[in-house]
C-alpha atoms as a PDB file:
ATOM      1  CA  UNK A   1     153.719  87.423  82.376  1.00  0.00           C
ATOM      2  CA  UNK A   2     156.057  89.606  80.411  1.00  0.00           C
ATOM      3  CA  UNK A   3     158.860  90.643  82.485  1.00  0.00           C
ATOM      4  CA  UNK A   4     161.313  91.457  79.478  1.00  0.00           C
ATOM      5  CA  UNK A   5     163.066  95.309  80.915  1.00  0.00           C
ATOM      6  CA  UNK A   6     163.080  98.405  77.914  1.00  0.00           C
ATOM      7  CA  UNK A   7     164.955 100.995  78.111  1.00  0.00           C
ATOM      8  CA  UNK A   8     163.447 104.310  76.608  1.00  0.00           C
ATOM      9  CA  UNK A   9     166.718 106.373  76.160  1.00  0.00           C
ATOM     10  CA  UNK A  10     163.973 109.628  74.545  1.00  0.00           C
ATOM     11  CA  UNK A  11     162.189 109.166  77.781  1.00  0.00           C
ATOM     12  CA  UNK A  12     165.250 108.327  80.248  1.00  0.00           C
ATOM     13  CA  UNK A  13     162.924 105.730  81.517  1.00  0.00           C
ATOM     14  CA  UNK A  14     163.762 101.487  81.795  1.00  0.00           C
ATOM     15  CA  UNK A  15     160.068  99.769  82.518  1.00  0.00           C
ATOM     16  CA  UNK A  16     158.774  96.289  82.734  1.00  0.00           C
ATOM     17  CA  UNK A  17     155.012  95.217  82.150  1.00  0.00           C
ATOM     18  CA  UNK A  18     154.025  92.156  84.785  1.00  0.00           C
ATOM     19  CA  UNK A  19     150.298  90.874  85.439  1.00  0.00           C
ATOM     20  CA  UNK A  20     149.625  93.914  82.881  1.00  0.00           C
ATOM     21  CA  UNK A  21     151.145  96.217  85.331  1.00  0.00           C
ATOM     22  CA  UNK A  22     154.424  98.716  84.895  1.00  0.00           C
ATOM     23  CA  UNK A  23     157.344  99.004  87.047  1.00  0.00           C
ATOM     24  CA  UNK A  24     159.578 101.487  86.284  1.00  0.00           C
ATOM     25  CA  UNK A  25     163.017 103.245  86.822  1.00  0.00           C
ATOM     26  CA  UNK A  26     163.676 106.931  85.948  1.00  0.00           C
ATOM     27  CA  UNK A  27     166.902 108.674  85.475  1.00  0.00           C
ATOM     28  CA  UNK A  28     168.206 112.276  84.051  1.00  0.00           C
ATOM     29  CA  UNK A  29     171.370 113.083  82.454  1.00  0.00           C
ATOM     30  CA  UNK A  30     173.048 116.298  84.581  1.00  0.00           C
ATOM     31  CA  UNK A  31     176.064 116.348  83.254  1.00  0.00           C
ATOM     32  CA  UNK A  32     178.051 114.367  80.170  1.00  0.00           C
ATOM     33  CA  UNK A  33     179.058 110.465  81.312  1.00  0.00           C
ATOM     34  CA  UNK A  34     176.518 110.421  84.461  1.00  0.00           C
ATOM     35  CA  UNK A  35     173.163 109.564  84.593  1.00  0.00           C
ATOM     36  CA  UNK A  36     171.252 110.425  88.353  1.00  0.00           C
ATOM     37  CA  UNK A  37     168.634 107.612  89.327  1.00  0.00           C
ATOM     38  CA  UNK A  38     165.190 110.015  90.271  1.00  0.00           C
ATOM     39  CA  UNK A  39     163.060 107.008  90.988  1.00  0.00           C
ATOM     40  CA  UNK A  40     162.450 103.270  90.934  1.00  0.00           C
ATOM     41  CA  UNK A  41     158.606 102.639  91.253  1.00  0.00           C
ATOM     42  CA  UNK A  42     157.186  99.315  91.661  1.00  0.00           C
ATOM     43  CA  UNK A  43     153.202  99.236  92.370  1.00  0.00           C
ATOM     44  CA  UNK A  44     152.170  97.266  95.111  1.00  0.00           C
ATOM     45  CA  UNK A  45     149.925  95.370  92.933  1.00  0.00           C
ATOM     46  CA  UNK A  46     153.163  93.579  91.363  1.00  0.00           C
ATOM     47  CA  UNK A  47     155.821  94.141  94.129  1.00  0.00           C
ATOM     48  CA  UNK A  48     157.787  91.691  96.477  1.00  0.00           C
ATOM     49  CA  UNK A  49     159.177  89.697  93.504  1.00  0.00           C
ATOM     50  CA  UNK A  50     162.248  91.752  93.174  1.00  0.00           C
ATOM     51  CA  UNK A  51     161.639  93.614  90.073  1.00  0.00           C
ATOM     52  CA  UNK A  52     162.853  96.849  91.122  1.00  0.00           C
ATOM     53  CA  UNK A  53     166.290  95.212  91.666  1.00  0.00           C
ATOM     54  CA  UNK A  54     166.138  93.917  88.245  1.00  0.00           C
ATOM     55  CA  UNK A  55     165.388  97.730  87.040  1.00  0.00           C
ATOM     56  CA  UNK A  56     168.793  98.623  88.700  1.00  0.00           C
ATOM     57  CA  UNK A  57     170.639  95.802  88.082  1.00  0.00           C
ATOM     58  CA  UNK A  58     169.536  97.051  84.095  1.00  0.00           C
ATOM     59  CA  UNK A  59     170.507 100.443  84.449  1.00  0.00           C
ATOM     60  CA  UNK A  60     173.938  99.748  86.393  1.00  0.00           C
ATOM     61  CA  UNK A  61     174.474  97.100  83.462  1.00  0.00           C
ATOM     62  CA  UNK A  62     174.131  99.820  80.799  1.00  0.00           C
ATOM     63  CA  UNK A  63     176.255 102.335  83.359  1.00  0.00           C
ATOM     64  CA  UNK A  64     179.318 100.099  83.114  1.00  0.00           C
ATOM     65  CA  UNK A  65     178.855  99.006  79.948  1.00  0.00           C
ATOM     66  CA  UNK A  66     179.247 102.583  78.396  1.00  0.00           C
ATOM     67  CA  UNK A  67     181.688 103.662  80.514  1.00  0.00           C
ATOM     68  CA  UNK A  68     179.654 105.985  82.737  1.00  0.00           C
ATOM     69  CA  UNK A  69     179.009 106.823  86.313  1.00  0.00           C
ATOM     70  CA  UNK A  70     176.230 107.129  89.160  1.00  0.00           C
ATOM     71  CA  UNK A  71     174.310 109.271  91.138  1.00  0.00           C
ATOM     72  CA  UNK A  72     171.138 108.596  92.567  1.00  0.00           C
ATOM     73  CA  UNK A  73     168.392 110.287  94.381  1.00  0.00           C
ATOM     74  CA  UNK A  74     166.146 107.480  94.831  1.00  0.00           C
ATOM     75  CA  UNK A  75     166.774 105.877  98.431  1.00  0.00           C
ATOM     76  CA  UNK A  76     166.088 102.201  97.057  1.00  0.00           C
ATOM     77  CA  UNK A  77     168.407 102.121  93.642  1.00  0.00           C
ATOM     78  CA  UNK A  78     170.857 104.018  96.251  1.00  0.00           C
ATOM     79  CA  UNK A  79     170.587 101.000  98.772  1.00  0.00           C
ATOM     80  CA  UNK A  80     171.519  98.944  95.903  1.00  0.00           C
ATOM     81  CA  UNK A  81     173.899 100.413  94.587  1.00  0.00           C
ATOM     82  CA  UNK A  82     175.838 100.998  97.915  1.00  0.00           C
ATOM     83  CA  UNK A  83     175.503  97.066  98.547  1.00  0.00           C
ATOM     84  CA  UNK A  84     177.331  95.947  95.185  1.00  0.00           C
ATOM     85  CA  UNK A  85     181.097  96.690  95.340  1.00  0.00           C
ATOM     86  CA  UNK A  86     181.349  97.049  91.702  1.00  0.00           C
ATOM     87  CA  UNK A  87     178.388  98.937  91.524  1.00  0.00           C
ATOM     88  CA  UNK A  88     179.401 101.327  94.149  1.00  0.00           C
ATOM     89  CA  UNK A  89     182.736 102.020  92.626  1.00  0.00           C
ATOM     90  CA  UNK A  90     181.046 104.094  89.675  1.00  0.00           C
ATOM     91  CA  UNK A  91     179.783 106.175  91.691  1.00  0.00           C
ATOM     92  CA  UNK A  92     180.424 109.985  90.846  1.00  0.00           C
END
C-alpha cells in the first residue's frame, strides 16, 4: 500500500495509488501566483482513511511554499481550507 502523493505540474494533477486504486486532486492556473482547486476525488473503494485531506494538505504545502495563493471550486478542498487559519489566509 503505496500512499506516497505526486504532483504532475504538466498535468496540474497531485494523485496517490492505494490498494491499486488513485485518488486524486486537480487544479488550473487562472491567473500568475494562484492556482484554483477543480476537484479532489477519492473512490469509494479507498475512501474514509483521509486521503483526500492529505491531497490538500499537499497542494496547500506547495501553495505556501512558493509563495502563492488559493481559490477553489471543489466544496471539500474548500471545507479544508476554510478550517486551517493559515491555510485560509492565502486565500485570493
Amino acid at each position: 500500500m503505496s500512499q506516497d502523493i505526486t504532483h504532475d505540474a504538466a498535468r496540474q494533477r497531485y494523485s496517490l495509488i492505494v490498494d491499486g486504486v488513485e485518488a486524486y486532486l486537480t487544479y488550473e492556473r487562472r491567473q500568475p501566483g494562484v492556482r484554483h482547486i477543480t476537484h479532489t476525488i477519492v473512490p469509494d473503494a479507498i475512501g474514509g482513511r483521509g486521503l483526500g485531506k492529505k491531497l490538500v494538505t499537499a497542494i496547500m504545502n506547495d501553495i505556501k511554499a512558493s509563495g502563492e495563493h488559493v481559490t477553489s471550486a471543489c466544496w471539500y478542498a474548500s471545507g479544508v481550507i476554510d478550517k486551517t487559519p493559515d491555510w485560509a489566509a492565502l486565500k485570493a
